[in-house]
N, C-alpha and C. Protein backbone atom coordinates (compact mmCIF):
# COMPACT_ATOMS: atom_id res chain seq x y z
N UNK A 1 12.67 -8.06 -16.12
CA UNK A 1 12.87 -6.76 -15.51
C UNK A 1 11.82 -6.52 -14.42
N UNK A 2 10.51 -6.81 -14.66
CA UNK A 2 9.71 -6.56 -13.84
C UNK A 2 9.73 -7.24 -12.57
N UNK A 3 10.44 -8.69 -12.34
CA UNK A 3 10.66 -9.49 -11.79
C UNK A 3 11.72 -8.83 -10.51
N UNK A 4 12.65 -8.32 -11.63
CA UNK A 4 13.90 -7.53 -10.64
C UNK A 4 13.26 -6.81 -9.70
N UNK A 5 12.16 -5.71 -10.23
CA UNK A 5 12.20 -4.94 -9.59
C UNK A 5 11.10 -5.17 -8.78
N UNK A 6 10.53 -6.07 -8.59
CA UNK A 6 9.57 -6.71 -7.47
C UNK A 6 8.68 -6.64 -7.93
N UNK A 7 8.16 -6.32 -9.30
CA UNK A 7 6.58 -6.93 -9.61
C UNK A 7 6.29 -8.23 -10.52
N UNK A 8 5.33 -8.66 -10.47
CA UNK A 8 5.11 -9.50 -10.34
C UNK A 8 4.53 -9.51 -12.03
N UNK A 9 4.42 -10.78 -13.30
CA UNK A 9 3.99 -10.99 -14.40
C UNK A 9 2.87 -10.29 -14.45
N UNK A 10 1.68 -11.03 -13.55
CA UNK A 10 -0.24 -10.56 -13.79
C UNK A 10 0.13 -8.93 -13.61
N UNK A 11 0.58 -8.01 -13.00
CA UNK A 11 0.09 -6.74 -13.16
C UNK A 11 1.03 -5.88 -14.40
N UNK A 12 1.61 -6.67 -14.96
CA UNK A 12 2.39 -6.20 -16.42
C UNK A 12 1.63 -5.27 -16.93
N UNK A 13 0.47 -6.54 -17.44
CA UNK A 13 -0.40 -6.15 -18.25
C UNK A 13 -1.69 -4.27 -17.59
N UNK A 14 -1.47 -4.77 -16.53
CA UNK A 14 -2.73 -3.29 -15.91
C UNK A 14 -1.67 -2.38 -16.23
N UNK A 15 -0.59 -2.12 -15.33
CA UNK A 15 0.12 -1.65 -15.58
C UNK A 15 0.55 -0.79 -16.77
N UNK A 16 0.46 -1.66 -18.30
CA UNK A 16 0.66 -1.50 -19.66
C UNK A 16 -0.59 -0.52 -19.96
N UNK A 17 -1.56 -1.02 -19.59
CA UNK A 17 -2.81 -0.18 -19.85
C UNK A 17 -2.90 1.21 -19.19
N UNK A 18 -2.50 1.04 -17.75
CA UNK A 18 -2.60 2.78 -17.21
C UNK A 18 -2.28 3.26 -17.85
N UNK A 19 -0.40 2.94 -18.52
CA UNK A 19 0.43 4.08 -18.80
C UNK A 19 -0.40 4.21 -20.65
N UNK A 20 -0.51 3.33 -20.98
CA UNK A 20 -1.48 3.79 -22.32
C UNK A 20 -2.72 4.93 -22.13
N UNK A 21 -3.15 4.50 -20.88
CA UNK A 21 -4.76 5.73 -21.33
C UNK A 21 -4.14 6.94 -20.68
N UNK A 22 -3.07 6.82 -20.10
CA UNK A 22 -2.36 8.01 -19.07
C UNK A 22 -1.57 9.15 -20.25
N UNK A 23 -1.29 8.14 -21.75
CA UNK A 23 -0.49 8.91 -22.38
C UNK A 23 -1.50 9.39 -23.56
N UNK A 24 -2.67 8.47 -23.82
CA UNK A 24 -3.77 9.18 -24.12
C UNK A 24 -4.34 10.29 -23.66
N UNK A 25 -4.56 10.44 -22.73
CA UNK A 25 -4.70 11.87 -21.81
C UNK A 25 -3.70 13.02 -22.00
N UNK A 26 -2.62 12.79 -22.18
CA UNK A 26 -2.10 13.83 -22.04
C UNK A 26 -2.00 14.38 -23.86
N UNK A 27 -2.14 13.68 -24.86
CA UNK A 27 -2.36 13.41 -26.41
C UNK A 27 -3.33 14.78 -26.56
N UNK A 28 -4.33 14.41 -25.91
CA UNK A 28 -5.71 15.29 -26.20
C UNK A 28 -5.49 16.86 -25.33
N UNK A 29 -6.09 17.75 -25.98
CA UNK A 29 -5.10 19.08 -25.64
C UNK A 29 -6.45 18.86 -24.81
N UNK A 30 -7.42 18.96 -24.56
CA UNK A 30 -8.41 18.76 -23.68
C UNK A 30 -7.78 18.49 -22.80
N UNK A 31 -7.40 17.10 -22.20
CA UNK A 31 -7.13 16.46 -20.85
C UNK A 31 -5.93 16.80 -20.93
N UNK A 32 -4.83 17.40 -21.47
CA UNK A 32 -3.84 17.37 -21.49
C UNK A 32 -3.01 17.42 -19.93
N UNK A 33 -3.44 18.43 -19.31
CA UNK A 33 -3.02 19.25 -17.94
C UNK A 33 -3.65 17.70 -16.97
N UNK A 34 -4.76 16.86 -16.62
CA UNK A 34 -4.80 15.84 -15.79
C UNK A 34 -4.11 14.77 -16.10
N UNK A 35 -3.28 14.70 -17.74
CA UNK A 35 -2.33 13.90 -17.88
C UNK A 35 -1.63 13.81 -17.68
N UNK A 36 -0.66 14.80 -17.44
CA UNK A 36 0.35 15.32 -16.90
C UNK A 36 0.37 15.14 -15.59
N UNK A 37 -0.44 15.68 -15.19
CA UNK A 37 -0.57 15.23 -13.24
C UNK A 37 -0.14 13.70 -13.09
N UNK A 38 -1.28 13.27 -13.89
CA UNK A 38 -1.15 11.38 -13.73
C UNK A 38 -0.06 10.95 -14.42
N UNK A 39 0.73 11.74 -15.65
CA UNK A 39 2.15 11.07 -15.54
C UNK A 39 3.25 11.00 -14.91
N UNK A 40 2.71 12.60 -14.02
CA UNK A 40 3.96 12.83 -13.06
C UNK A 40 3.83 11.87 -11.42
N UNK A 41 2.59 11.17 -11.57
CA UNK A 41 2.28 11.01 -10.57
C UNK A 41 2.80 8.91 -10.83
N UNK A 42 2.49 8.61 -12.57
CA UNK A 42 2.98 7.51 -12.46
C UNK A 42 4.30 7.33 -12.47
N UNK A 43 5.09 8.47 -12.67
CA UNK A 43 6.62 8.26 -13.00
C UNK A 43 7.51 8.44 -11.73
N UNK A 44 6.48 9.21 -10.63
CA UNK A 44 6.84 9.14 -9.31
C UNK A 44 6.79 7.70 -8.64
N UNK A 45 5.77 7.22 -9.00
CA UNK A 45 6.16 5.60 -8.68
C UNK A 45 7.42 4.88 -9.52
N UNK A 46 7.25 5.08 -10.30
CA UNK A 46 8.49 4.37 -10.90
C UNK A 46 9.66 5.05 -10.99
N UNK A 47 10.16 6.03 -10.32
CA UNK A 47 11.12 6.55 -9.36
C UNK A 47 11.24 5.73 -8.19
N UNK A 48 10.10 5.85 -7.02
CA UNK A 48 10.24 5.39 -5.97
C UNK A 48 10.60 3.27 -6.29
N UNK A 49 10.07 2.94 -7.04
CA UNK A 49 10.68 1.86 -7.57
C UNK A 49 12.01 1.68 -7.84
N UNK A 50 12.63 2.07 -8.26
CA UNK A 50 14.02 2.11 -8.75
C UNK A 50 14.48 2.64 -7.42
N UNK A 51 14.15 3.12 -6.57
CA UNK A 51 15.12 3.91 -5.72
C UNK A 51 15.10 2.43 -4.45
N UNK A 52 14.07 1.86 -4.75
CA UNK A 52 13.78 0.46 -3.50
C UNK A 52 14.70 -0.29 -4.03
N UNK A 53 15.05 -0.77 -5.51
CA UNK A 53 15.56 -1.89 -5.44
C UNK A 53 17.55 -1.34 -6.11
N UNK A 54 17.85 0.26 -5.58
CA UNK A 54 18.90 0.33 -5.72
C UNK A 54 19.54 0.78 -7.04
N UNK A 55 18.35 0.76 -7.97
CA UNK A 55 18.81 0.91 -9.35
C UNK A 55 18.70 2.76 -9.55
N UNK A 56 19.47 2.71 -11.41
CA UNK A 56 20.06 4.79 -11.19
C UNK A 56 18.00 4.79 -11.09
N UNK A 57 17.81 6.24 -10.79
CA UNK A 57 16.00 6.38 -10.61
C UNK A 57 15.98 7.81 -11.78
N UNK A 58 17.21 8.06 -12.23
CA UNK A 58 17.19 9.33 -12.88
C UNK A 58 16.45 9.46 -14.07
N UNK A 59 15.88 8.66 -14.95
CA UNK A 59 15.26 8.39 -16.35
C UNK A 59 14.09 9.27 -16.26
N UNK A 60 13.18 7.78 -14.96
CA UNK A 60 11.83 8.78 -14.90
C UNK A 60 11.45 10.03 -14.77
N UNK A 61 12.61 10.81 -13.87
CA UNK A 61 12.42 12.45 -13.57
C UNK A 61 12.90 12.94 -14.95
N UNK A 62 13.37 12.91 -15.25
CA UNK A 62 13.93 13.52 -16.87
C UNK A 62 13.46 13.50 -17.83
N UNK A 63 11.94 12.26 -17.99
CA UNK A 63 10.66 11.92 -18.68
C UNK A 63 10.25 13.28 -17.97
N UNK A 64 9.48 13.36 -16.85
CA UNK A 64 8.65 14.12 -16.05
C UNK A 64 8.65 15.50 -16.65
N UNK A 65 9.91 15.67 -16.77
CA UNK A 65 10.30 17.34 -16.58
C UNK A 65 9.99 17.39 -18.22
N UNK A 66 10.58 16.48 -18.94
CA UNK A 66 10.37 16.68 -20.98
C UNK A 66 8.72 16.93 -20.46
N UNK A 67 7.97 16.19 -20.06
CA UNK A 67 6.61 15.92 -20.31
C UNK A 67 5.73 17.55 -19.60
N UNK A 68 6.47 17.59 -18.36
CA UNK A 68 5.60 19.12 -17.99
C UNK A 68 6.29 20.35 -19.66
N UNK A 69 7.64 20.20 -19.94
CA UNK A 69 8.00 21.39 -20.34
C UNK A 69 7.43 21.41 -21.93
N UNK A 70 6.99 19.65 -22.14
CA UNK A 70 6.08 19.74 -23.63
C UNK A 70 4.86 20.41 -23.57
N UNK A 71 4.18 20.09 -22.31
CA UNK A 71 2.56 20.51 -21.84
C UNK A 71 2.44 22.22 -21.87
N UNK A 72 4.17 22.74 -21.76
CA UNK A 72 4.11 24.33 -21.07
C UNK A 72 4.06 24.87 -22.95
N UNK A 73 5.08 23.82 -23.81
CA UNK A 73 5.11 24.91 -24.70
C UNK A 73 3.89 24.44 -25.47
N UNK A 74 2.91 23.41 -25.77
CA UNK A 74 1.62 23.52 -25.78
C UNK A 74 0.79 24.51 -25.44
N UNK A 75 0.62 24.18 -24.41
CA UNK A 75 -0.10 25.76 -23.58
C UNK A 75 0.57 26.29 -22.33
N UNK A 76 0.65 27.62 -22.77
CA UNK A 76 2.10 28.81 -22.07
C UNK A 76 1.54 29.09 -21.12
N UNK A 77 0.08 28.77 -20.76
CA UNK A 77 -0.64 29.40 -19.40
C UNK A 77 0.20 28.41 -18.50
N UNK A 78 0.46 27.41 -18.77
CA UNK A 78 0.96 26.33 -17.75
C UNK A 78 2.07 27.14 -17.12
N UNK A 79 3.07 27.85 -17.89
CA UNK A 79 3.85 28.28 -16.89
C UNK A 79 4.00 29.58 -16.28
């Protein structure tokens, strides 16, 4: 899959790790709100991914939006 979509094996693995400490972040009601930024900000890449190589891009935004509207009913100041 990663292949399809133009990346390459070696950054699998970094890759694997952002989205791990990225979902760590958002875990901790502390960082919660810069997790969110950085998930919306990694899932915007992997939108713009899917949209380069033609494939549906609709998943990631539909993550995005669950993930802000989990963060809101967490904490209601968010919205």
């Amino acid at each position: 899959m990663f292949a399809k979509l133009g990346w390459g094996k070696d950054v699998m693995v970094k890759i694997g790790i952002v989205e791990v400490a990225i979902a760590v972040l958002f875990l901790i009601p502390h960082t919660a709100f810069i997790g969110a930024i950085l998930l919306a900000a990694y899932l915007g890449g992997a939108t713009a991914t899917h949209v380069r190589v033609g494939d549906p891009f609709y998943f990631p935004i539909v993550i995005g939006v669950i993930a802000w509207i989990a963060l809101g009913l967490r904490h209601p100041e968010v919205f």
